[in-house]
Protein backbone atom coordinates (compact mmCIF):
# COMPACT_ATOMS: atom_id res chain seq x y z
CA UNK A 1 -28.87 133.22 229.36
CA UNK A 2 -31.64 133.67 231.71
CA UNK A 3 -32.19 135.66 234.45
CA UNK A 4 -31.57 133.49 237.77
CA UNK A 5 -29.37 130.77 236.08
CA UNK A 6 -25.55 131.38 236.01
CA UNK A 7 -23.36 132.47 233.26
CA UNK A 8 -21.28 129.46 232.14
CA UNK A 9 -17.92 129.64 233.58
CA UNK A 10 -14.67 131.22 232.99
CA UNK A 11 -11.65 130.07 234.25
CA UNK A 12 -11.80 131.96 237.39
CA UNK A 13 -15.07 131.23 238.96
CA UNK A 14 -15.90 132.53 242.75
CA UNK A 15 -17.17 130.34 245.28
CA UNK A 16 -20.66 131.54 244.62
CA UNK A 17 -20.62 130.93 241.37
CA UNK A 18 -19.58 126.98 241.72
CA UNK A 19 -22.34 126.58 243.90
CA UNK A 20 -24.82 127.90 241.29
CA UNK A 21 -23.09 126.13 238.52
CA UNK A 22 -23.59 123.05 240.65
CA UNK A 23 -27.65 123.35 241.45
CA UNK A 24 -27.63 123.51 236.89
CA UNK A 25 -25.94 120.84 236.31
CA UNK A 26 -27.47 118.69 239.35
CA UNK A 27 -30.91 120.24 238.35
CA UNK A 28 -30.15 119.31 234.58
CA UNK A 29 -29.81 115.59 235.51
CA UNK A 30 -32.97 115.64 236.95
CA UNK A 31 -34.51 116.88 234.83
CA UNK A 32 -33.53 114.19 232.36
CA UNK A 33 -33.67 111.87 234.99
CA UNK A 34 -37.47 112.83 235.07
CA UNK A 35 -37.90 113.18 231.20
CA UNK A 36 -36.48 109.71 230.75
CA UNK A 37 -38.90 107.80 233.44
CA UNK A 38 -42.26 109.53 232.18
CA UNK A 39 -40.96 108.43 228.97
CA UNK A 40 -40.29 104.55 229.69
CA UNK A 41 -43.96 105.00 231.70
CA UNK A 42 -45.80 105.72 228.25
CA UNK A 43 -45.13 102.10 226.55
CA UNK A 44 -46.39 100.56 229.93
CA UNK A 45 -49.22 102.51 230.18
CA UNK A 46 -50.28 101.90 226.19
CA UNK A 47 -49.44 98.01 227.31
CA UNK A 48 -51.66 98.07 231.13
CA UNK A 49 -54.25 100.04 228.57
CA UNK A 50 -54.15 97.34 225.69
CA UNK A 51 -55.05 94.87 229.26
CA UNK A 52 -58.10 96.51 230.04
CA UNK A 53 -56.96 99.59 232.29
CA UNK A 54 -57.57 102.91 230.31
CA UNK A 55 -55.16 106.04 231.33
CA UNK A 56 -58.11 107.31 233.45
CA UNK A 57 -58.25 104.22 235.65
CA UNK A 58 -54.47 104.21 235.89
CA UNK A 59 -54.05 107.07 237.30
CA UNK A 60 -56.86 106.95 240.15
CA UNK A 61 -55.47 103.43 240.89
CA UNK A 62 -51.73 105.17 240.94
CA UNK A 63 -53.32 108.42 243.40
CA UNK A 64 -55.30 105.05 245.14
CA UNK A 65 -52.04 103.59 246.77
CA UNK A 66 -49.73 106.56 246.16
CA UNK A 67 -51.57 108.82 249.17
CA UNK A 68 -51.23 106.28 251.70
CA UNK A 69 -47.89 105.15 251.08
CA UNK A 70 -46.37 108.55 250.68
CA UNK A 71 -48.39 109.34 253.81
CA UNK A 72 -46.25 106.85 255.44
CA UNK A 73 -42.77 107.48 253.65
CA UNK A 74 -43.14 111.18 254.84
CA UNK A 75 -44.54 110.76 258.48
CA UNK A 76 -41.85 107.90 258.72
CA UNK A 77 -38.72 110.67 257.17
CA UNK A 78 -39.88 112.80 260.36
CA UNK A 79 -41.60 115.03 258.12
CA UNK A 80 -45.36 116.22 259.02
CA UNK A 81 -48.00 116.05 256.11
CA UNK A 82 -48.80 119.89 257.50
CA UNK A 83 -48.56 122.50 254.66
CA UNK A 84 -47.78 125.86 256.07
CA UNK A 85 -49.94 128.22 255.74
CA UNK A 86 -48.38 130.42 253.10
CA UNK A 87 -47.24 127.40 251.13
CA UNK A 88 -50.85 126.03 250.55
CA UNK A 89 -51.83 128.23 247.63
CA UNK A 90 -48.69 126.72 245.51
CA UNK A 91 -49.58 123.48 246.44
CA UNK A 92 -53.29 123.51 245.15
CA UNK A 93 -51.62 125.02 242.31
CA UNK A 94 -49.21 122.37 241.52
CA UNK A 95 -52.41 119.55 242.61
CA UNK A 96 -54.68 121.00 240.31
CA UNK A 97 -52.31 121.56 236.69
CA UNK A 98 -51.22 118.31 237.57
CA UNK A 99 -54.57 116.57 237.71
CA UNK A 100 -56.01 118.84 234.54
CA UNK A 101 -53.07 118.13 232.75
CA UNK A 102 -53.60 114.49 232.71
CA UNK A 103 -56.92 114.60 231.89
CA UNK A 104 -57.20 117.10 229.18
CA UNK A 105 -54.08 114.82 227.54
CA UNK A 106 -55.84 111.92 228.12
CA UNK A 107 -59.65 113.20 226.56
CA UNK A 108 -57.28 114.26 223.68
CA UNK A 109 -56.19 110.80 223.10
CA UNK A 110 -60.25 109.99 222.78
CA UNK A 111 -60.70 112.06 219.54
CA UNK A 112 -57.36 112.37 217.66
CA UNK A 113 -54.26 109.41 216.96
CA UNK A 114 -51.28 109.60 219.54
CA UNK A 115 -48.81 110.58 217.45
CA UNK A 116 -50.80 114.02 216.76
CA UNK A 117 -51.76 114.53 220.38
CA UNK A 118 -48.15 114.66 221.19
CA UNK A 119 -47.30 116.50 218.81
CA UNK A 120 -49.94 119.39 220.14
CA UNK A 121 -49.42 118.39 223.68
CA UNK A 122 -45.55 118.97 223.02
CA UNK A 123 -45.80 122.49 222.26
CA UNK A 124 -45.84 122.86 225.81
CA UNK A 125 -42.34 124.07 226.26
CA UNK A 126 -42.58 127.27 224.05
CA UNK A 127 -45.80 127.99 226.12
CA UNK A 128 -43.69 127.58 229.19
CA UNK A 129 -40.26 129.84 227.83
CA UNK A 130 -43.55 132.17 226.81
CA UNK A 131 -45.19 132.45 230.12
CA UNK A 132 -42.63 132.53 232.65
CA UNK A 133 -40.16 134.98 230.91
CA UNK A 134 -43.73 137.40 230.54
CA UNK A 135 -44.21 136.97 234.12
CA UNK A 136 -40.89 138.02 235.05
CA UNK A 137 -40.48 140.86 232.92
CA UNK A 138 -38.06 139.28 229.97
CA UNK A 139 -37.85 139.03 226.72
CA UNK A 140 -37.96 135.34 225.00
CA UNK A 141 -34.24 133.93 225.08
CA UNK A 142 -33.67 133.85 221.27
CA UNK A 143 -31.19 130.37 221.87
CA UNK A 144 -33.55 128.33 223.79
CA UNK A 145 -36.33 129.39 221.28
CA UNK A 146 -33.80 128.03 218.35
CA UNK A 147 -33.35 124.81 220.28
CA UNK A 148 -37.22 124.59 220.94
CA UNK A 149 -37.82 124.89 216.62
CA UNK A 150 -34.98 121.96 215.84
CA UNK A 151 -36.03 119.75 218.59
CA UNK A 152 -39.62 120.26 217.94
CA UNK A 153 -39.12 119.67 214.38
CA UNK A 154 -36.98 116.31 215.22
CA UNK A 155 -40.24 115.23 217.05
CA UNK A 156 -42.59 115.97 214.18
CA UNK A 157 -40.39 113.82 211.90
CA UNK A 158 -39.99 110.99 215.01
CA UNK A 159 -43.44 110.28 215.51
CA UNK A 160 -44.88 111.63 211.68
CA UNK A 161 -48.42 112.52 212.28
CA UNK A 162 -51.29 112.45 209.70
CA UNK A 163 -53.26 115.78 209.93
CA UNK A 164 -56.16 114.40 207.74
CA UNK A 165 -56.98 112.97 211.69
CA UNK A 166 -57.49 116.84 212.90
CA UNK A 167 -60.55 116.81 215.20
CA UNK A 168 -61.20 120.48 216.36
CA UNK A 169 -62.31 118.85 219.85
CA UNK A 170 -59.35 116.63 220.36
CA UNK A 171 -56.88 119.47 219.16
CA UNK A 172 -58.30 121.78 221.48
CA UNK A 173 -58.31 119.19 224.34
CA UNK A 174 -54.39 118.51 223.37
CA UNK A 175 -53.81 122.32 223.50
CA UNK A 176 -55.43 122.67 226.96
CA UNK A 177 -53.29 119.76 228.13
CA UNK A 178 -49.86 121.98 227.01
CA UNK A 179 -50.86 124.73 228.44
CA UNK A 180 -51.51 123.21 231.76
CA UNK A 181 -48.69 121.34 231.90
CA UNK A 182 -46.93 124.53 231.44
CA UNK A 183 -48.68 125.81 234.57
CA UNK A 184 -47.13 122.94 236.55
CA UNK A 185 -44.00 123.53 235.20
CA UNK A 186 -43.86 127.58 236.35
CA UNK A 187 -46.03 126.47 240.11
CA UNK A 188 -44.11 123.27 240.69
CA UNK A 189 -40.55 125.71 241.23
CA UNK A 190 -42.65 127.77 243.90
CA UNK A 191 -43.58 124.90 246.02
CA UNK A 192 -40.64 124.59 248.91
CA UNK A 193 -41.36 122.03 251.40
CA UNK A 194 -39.93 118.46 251.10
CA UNK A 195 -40.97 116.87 247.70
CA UNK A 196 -42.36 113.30 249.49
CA UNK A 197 -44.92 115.68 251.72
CA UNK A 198 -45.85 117.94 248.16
CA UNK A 199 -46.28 114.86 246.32
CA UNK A 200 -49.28 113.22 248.56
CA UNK A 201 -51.11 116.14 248.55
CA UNK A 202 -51.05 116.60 244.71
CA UNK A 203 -51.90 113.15 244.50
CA UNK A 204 -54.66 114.24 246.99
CA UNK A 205 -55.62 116.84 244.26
CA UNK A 206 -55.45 114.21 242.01
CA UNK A 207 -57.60 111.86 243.12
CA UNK A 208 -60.87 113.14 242.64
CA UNK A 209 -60.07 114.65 239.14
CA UNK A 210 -59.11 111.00 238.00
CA UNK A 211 -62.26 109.51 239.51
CA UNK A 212 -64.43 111.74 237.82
CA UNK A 213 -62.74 111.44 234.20
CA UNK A 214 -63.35 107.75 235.01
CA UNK A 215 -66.72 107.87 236.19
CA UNK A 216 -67.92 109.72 232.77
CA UNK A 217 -66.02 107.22 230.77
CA UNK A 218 -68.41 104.27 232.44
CA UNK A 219 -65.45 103.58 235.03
CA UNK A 220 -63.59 102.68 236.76
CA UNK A 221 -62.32 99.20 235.89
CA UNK A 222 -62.25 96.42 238.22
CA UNK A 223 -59.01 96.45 240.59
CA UNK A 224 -58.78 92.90 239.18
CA UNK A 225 -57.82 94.13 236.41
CA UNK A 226 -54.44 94.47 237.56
CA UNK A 227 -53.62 90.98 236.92
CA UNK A 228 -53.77 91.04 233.34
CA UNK A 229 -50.97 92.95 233.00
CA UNK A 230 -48.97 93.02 236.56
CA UNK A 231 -45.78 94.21 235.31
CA UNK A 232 -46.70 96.80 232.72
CA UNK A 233 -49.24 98.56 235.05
CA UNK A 234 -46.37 98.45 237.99
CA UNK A 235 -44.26 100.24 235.64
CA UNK A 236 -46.32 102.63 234.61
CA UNK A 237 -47.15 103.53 237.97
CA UNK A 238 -43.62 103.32 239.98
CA UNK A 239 -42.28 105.12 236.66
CA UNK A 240 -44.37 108.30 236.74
CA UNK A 241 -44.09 108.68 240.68
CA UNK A 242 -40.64 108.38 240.41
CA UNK A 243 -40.31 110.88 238.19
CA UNK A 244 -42.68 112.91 239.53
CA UNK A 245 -40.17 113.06 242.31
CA UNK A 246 -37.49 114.16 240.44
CA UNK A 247 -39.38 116.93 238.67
CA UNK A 248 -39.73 118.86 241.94
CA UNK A 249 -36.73 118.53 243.00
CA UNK A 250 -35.46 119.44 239.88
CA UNK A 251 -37.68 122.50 239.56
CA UNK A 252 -35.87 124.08 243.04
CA UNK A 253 -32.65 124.45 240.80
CA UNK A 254 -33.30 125.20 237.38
CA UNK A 255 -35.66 127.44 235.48
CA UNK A 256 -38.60 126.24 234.27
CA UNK A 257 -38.08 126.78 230.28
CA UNK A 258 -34.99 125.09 230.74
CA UNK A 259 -36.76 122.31 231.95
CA UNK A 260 -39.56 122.17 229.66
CA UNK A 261 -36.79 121.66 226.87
CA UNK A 262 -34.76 119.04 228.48
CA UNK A 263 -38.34 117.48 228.61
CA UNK A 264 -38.35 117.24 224.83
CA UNK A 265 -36.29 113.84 225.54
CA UNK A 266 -39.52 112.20 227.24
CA UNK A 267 -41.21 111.37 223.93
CA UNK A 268 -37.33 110.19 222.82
CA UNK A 269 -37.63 107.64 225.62
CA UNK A 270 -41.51 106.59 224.81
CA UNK A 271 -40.18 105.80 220.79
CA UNK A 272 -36.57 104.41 221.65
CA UNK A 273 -38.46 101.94 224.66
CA UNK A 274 -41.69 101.20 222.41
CA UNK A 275 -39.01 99.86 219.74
CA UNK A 276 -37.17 97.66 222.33
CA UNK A 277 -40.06 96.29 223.94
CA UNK A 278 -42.91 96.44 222.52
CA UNK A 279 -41.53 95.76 218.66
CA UNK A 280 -42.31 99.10 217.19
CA UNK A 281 -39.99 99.42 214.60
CA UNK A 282 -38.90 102.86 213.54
CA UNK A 283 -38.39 104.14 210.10
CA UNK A 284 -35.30 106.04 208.86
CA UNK A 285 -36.96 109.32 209.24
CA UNK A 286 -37.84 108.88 213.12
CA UNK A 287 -34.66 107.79 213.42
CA UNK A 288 -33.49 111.33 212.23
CA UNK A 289 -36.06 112.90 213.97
CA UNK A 290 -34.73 111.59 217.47
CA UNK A 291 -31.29 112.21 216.28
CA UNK A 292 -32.09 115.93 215.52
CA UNK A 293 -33.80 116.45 219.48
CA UNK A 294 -30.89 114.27 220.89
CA UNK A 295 -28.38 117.20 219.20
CA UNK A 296 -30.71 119.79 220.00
CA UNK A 297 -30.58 118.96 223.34
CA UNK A 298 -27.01 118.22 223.61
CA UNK A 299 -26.53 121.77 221.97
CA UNK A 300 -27.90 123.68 224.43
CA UNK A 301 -27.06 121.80 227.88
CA UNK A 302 -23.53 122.16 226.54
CA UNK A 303 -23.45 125.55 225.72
CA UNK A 304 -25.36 126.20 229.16
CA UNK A 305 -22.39 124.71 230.31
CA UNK A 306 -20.08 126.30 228.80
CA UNK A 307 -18.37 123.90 226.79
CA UNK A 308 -18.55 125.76 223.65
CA UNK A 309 -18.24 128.83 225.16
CA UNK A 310 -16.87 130.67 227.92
CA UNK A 311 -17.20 133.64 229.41
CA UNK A 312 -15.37 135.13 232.42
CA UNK A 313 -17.67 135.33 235.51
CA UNK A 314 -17.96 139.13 236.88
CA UNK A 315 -16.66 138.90 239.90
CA UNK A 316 -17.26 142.59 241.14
């Protein structure tokens, strides 16, 4: 179990304890909350793509109308778009793994097939159990580590990539991707203030990164572009903020290895949606491959919650 998330419960729980059990188990279905919209984004982004808007464009188009509207959502909640002082640092943080992590995985996706860019990109969790158990002082939890090698096998087998693609380039690209995604997974918990006001300023951050991935790539695309595929680039765009969302608020209440394993269900969503509506079928052996992360997962939130075992709370 790891340090700063509870034991699961015995029959005689303290106060304290329910309230800790509660911020897990809301900060669980967050987390898949989050996990599960990212995921549905990635068909709609391959589909606003396939129209003429690369990933690069998409994303300064999303930071485009993103700043000024959560500008207004936050002034209008009575909340000022002032970062304290002592918050700042964490927020740049969270601003700039978030922009780098887009575009490293997206310049990945330029030399090497998608199904082997996630499969790099994906090792993202371990770097995250890795990192943030070495910067607190622990020792690797030997269960989520177990659940990381089945559910990162069941991805291998769901999306089955062909390594006579390797492109040293794109692989190190898709490894520079994972491991700053796993810096916005460890910053994103340290950011405090309300999620609407830390949102527009990573967005802020952002911005310029996506504008100058764009600019190199002979963007960006005309903002007419947007009409050859209304729906799917909506999607893609209200998806990922949306989940965005629920990532930091998720990241306040669990820790963050936890979360980067409960995000091994993103690339779950991304097949099961692609199937339903975009007519990728699967084969029998993705099907066991999202089978084996789906029991993976369910493995270790349930023993996280104690529902396969429990053990009496010390109460003092």
């Amino acid at each position: 179990m790891l340090q700063g998330e509870p034991a699961p419960l015995g029959p005689e729980a303290s106060p304290v304890w329910s309230a800790q059990r509660q911020l897990v188990i809301v900060g669980t279905a967050l987390a898949l909350a989050s996990a599960i919209l990212y995921g549905a984004n990635v068909p709609a982004a391959r589909a606003a793509s396939q129209a003429g808007m690369p990933g690069a464009e998409l994303i300064f188009y999303r930071a485009l109308w993103l700043v000024p509207l959560l500008g207004i959502l936050t002034l209008a909640s009575r909340e000022t778009l002032r970062v304290p002082p002592g918050e700042r640092m964490a927020v740049f943080r969270l601003a700039l793994t978030s922009g780098l992590t887009a575009t490293f995985y997206l310049s990945a996706l330029d030399h090497l097939p998608v199904a082997l860019t996630v499969i790099l990109f994906y090792t993202f969790p371990l770097m995250v159990m890795v990192i943030s158990n070495r910067l607190a002082g622990r020792w690797l939890d030997k269960r989520q580590v177990a659940v990381f090698i089945v559910a990162f096998a069941g991805l291998v087998l769901a999306v089955g990539p062909s390594l006579a693609d390797l492109n040293l380039k794109g692989v190190s690209l898709a490894l520079a991707g994972a491991l700053a995604c796993a810096g916005l997974f460890i910053v994103a918990g340290n950011v405090s203030g309300p999620p609407m006001r830390t949102m527009f300023w990573t967005q802020v951050g952002v911005l310029p990164i996506a504008l100058g991935y764009a600019l190199l790539n002979g963007g960006p695309v005309s903002p007419a572009t947007f009409f050859n595929a209304p729906v799917a680039i909506l999607i893609a765009m209200g998806g990922y903020a949306a989940g965005y969302l629920t990532q930091l608020m998720a990241a306040r209440r669990i820790a963050p290895s936890r979360m980067g394993l409960l995000f091994l269900s993103e690339p779950v969503t991304a097949i099961l949606v692609a199937a339903l509506f975009l007519g990728e079928r699967l084969a029998p052996l993705q099907i066991v491959g999202v089978a084996t992360i789906i029991a993976a997962l369910a493995t270790e939130i349930a023993l996280d919650a104690g529902w396969l075992r429990r053990i009496q709370p010390n109460n003092g």
